[in-house]
Protein backbone atom coordinates (compact mmCIF):
# COMPACT_ATOMS: atom_id res chain seq x y z
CA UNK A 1 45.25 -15.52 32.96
CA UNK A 2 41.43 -15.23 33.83
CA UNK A 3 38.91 -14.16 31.43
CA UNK A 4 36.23 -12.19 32.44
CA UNK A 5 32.92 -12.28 31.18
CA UNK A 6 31.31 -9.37 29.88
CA UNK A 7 28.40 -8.01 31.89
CA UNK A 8 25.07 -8.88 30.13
CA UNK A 9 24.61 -5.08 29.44
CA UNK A 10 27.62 -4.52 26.94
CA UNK A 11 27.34 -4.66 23.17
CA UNK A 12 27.46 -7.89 21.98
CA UNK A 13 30.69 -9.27 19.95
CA UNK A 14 29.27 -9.52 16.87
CA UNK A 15 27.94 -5.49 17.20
CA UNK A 16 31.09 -5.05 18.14
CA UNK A 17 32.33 -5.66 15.11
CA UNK A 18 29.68 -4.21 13.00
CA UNK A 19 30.60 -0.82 14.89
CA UNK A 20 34.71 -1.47 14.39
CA UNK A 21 34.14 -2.05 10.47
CA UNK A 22 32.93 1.76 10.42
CA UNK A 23 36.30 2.79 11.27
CA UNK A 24 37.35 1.51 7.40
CA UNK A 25 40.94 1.63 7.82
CA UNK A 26 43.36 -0.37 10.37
CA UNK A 27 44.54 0.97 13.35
CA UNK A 28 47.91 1.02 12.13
CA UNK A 29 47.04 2.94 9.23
CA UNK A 30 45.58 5.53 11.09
CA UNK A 31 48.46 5.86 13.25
CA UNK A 32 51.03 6.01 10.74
CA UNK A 33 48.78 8.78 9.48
CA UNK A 34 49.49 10.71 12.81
CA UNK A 35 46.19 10.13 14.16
CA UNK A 36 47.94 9.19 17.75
CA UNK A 37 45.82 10.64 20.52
CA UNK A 38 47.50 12.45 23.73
CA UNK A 39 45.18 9.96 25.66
CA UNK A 40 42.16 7.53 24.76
CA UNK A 41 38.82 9.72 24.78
CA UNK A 42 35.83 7.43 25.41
CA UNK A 43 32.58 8.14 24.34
CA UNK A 44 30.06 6.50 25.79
CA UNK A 45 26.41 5.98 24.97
CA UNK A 46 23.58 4.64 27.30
CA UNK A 47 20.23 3.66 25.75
CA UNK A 48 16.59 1.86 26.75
CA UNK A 49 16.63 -0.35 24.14
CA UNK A 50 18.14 -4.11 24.74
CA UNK A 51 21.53 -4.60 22.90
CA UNK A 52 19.72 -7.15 20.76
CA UNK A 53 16.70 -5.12 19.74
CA UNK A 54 16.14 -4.51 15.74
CA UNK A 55 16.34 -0.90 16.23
CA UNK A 56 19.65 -1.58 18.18
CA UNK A 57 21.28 -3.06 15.64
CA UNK A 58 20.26 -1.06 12.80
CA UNK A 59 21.81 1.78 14.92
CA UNK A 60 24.80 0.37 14.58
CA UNK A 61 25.17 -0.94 10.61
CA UNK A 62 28.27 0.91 8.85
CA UNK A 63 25.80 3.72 7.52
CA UNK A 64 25.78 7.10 7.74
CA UNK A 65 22.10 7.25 8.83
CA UNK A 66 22.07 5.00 11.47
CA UNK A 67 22.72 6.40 14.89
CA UNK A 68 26.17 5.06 16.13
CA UNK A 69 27.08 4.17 12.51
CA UNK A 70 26.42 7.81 11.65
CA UNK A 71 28.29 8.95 14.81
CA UNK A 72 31.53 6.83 13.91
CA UNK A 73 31.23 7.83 10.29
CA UNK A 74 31.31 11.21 11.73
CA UNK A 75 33.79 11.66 13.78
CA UNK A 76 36.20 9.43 11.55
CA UNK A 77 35.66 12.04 9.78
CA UNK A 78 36.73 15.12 11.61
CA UNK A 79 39.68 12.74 12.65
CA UNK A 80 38.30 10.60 15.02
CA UNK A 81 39.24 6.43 14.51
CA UNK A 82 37.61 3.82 16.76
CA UNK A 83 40.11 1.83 18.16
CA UNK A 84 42.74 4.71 17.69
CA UNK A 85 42.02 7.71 19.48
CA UNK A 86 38.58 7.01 21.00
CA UNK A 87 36.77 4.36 21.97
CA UNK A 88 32.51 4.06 22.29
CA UNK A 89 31.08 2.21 25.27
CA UNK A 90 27.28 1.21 24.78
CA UNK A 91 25.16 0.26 27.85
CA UNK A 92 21.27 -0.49 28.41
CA UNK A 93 18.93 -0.13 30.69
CA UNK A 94 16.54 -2.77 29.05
CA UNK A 95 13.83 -0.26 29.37
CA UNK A 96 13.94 -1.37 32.88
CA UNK A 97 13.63 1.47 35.73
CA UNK A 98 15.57 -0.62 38.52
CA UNK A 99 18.63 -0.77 35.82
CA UNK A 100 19.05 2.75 34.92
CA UNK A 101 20.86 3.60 38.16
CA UNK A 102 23.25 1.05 37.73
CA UNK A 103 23.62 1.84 33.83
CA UNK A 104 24.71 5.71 34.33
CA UNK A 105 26.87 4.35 37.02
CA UNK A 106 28.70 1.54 35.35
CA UNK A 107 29.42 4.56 32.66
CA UNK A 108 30.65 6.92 34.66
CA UNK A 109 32.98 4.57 36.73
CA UNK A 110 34.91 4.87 32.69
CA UNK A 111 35.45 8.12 33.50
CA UNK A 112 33.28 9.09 29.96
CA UNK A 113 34.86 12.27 28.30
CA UNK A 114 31.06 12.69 26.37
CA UNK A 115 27.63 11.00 27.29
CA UNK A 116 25.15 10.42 24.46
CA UNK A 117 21.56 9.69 26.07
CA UNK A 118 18.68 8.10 23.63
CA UNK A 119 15.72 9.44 25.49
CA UNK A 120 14.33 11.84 28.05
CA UNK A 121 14.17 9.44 30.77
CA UNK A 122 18.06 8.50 30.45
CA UNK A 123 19.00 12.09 30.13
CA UNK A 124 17.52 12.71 33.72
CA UNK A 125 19.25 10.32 35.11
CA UNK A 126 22.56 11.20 33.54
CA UNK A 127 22.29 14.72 34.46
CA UNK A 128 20.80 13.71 37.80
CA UNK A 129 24.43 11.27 38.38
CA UNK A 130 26.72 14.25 37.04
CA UNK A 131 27.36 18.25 36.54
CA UNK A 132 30.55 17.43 35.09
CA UNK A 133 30.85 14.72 32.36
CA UNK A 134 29.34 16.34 28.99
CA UNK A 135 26.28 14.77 28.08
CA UNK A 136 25.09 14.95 24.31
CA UNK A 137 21.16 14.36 24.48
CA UNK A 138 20.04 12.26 20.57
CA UNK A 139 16.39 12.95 21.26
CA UNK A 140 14.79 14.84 24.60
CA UNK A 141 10.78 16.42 23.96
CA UNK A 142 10.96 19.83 26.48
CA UNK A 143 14.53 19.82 27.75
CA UNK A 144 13.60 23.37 29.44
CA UNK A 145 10.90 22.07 30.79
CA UNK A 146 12.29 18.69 32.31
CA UNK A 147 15.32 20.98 33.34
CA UNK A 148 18.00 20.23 31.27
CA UNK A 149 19.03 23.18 29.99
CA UNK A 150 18.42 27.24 30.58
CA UNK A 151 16.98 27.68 27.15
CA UNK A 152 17.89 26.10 23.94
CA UNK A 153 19.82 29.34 22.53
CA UNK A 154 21.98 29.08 25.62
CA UNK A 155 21.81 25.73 27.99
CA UNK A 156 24.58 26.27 30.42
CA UNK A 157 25.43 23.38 32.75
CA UNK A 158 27.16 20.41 31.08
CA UNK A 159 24.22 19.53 28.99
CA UNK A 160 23.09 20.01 25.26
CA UNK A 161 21.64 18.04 22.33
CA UNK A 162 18.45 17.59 19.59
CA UNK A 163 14.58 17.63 20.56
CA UNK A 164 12.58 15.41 18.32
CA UNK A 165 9.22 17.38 18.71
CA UNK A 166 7.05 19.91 19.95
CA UNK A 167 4.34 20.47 22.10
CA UNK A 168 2.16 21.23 19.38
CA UNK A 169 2.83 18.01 17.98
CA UNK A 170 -0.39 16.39 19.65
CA UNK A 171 -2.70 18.64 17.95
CA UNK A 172 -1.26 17.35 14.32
CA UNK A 173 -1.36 14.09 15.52
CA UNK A 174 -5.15 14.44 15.95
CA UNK A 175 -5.59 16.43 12.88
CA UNK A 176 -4.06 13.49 10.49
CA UNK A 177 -5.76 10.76 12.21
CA UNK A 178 -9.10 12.66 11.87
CA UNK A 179 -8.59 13.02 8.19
CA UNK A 180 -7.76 8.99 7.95
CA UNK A 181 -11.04 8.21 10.33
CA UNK A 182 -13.49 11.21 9.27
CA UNK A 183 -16.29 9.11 11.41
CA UNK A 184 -13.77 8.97 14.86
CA UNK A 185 -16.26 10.09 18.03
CA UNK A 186 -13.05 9.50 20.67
CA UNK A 187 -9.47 9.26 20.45
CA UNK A 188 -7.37 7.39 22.98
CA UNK A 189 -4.04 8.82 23.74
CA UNK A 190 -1.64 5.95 24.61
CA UNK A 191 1.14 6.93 27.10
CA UNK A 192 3.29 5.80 30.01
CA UNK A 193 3.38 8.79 32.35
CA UNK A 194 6.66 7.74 33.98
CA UNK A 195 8.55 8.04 30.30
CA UNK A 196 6.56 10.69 28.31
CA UNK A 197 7.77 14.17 29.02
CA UNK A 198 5.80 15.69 31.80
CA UNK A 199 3.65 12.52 32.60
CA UNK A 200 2.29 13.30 29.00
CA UNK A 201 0.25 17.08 29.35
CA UNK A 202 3.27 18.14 27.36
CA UNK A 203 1.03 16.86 24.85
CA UNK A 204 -2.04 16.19 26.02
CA UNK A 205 -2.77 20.26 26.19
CA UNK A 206 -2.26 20.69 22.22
CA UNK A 207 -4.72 17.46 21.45
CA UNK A 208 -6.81 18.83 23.96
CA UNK A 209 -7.20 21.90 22.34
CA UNK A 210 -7.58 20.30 19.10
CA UNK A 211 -10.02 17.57 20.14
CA UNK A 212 -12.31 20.67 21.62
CA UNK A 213 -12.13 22.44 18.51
CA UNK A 214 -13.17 19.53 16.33
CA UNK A 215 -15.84 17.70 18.31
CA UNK A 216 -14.26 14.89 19.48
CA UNK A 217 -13.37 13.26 22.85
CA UNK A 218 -9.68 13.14 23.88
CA UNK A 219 -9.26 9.98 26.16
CA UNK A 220 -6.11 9.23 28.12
CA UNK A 221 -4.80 5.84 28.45
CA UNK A 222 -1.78 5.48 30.26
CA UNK A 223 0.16 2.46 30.95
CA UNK A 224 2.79 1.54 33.15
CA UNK A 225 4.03 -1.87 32.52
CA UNK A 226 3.53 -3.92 29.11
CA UNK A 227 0.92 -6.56 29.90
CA UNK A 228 -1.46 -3.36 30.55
CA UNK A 229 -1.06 -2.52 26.64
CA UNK A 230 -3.62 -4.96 24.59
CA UNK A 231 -6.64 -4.14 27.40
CA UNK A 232 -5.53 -0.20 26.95
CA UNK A 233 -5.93 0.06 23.20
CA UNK A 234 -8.73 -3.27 23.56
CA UNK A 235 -11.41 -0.22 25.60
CA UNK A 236 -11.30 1.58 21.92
CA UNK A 237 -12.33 -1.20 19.85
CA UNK A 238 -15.81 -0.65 21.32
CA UNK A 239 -18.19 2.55 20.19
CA UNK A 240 -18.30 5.27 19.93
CA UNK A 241 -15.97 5.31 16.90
CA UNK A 242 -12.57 5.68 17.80
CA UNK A 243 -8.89 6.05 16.86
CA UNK A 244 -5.91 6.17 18.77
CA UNK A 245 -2.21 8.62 19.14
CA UNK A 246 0.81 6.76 20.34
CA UNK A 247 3.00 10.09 21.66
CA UNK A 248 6.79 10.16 22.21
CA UNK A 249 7.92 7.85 24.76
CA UNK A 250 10.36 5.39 25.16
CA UNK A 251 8.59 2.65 26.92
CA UNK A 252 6.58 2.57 24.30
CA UNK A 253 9.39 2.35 21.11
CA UNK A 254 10.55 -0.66 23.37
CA UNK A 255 7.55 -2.59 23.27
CA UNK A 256 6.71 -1.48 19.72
CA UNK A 257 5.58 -4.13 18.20
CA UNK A 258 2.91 -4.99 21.68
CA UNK A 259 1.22 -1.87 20.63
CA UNK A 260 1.24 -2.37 16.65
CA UNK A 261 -0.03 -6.10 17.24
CA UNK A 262 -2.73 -4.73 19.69
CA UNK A 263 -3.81 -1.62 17.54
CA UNK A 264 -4.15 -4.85 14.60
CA UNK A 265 -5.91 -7.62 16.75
CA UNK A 266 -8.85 -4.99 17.70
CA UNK A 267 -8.64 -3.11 14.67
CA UNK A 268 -7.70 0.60 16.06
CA UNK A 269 -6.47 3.09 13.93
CA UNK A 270 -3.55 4.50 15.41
CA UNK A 271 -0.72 7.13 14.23
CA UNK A 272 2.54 6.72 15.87
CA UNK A 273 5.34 9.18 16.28
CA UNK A 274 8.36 7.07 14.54
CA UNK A 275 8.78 5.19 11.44
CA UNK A 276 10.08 2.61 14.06
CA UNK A 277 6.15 1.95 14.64
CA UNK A 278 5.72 1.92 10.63
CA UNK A 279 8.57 -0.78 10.62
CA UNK A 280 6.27 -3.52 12.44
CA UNK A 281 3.08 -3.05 10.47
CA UNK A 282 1.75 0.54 11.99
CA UNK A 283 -0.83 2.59 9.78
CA UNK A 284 0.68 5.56 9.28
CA UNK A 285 3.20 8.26 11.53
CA UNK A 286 3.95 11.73 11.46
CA UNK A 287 7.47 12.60 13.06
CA UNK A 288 11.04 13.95 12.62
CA UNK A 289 12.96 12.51 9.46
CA UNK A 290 16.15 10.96 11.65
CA UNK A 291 19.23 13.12 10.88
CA UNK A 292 22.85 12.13 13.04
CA UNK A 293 23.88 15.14 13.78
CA UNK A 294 25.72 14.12 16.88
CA UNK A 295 28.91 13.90 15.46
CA UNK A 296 29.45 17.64 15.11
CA UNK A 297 28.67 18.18 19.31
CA UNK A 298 30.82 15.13 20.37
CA UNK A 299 34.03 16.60 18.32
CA UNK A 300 33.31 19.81 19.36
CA UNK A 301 33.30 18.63 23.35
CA UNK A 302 36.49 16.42 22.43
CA UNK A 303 38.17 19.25 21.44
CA UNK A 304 37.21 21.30 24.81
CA UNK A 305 34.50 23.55 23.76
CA UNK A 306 31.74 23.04 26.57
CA UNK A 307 28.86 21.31 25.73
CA UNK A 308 26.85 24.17 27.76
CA UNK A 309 27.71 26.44 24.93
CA UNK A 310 26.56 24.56 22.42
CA UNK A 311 22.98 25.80 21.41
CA UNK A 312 20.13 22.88 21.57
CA UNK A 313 18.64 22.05 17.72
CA UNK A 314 15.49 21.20 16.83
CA UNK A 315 14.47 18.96 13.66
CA UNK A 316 14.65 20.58 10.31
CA UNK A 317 11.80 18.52 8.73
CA UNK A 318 8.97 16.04 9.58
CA UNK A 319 7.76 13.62 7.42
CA UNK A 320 4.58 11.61 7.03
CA UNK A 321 4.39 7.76 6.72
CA UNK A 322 0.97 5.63 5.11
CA UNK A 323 0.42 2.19 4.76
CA UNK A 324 -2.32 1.25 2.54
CA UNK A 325 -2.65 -2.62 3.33
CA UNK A 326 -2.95 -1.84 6.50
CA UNK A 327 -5.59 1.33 5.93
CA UNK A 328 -7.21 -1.73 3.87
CA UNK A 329 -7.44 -4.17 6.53
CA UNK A 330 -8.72 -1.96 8.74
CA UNK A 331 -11.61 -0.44 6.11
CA UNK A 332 -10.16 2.42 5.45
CA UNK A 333 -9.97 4.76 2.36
CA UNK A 334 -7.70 7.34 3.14
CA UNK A 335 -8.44 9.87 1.54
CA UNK A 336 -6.38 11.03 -2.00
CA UNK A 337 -5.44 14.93 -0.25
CA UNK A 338 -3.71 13.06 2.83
CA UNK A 339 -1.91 10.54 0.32
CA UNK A 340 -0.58 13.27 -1.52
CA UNK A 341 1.06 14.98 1.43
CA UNK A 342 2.57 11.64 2.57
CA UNK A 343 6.47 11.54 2.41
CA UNK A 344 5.86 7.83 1.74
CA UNK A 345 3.44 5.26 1.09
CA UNK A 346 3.89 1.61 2.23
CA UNK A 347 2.16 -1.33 0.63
């Protein structure tokens, strides 16, 4: 017999087996429990992030708050068993453009019964690849907008899933960063405009609007590849006093810790739109607390209701992170009214 490798792409052995754990009962227990399936479903999932990224893994510890971990845990519970009656293929694009194609296609070709997409940018080219296979969206900022879905009450197609933030989101970014930096003449916007929702004015109108209000300059500064990031954030170190807003975007999650070590080295204060940024030594974000809530759609589409019909949900709370060594090392005092709104503060 031949053995075939496994295509670089797949999720590693050992993840493997992190993810299999979650099922916490054998495959013959489940079975002898009646769990037998009239077929296999597969669910597959199709993410930016490489297989052997932190935020990767973590997604896939046996724990309810993680995102595949919470998926399995789940749907194990609404009778679901990894291994029994579905199975979860995991592919990346490596954050790289010239692999997403090939991703979404190497997922289809398993004839998927439910796509889960991690980002904006994968969910266009799902839905760009397919108007049949159900596709389950984790995070998406504008899915009207980018043309996803009808309208979140009703999204029709074969499309539904969770937004992660607003429009008006910009404008609070600017708002908390102002409070942390009451000095701040400019603020630099970092962005890639091929992965932030509408080449980043879904955003850039709100801190527009909020910059003009307030009496400061809003300054883009896009990037497109990762080598353009320390020079980017570097223009800010210089005066006018200045501060920086990280928005939603996938390119930049992926090269996280580029922009945190940047932001550092010429001593920008930045807020970020994840914890993930928090994680690797950020100063402080302001986003959606992460709630796996993907579980409920993908049974529901298992069980032949259309995902179409499923009404799009937005986050039911936000929360606001501080780190103090890091407001230290950079001079600052932030201020006792911002502390005391913080959901947590790092040390």
């Amino acid at each position: 017999m031949i053995e075939r490798r496994a295509p670089a792409h797949t999720v590693p052995a050992v993840a493997r087996r992190d993810v299999l754990r979650l099922a916490g009962a054998s495959a013959a227990g489940w079975i002898a429990l009646g769990a037998t399936p009239d077929r296999m479903r597969i669910v597959a999932s199709l993410t930016a992030l490489p297989l052997d990224d932190e935020l990767t893994r973590r997604s896939m510890t046996d724990s309810p708050t993680s995102r595949l971990g919470g998926l399995i845990v789940g749907l194990r519970q609404r009778g679901w068993v990894e291994g029994v009656n579905f199975r979860l293929e995991l592919r990346s694009t490596f954050g790289a453009p010239d692999r997403l194609t090939t991703a979404v296609q190497e997922l289809l070709d398993l004839k998927p019964d439910v796509i889960l997409t991690g980002s904006t940018v994968e969910t266009a080219a799902v839905l760009a690849a397919t108007k049949t296979v159900p596709v389950v969206f984790a995070t998406a900022n504008d899915p009207v907008g980018n043309g996803f879905v009808e309208s979140l009450a009703h999204p029709g197609g074969n499309v539904t899933g969770f937004t992660n933030s607003t429009a008006e989101m910009g404008g609070k970014w600017l708002q908390l960063i102002r409070e942390a930096v009451p000095d701040v003449a400019r603020v630099g916007v970092l962005f890639n405009p091929a992965t932030t929702p509408r080449g980043g004015r879904f955003f850039l109108e709100s801190i527009e609007q909020e910059a003009a209000a307030c009496g400061v300059s809003a300054v883009p500064a896009p990037v497109n590849v990762p080598t353009e990031i320390d020079e980017a954030i570097r223009r800010f170190s210089e005066p006018p006093k200045a501060a920086m807003l990280a928005l939603v975007d996938s390119f930049l999650v992926v090269n996280r810790q580029a922009v945190v070590a940047a932001a550092a080295k010429y001593r920008v204060p930045t807020i970020y739109p994840f914890h993930y940024f928090m994680d690797v030594g950020g100063l402080m974000s302001y986003g959606p607390t992460l709630e796996v809530r993907s579980a409920d759609y993908v049974d529901l589409i298992l069980r032949g209701t259309k995902a179409g019909d499923l009404p799009v949900q937005s986050p039911r709370k936000y929360e606001l992170l501080i780190n103090r060594t890091v407001a230290r090392t950079l001079g600052l005092t932030i201020p006792f009214t911002l502390l005391a709104r913080a959901d947590e503060i790092r040390e």
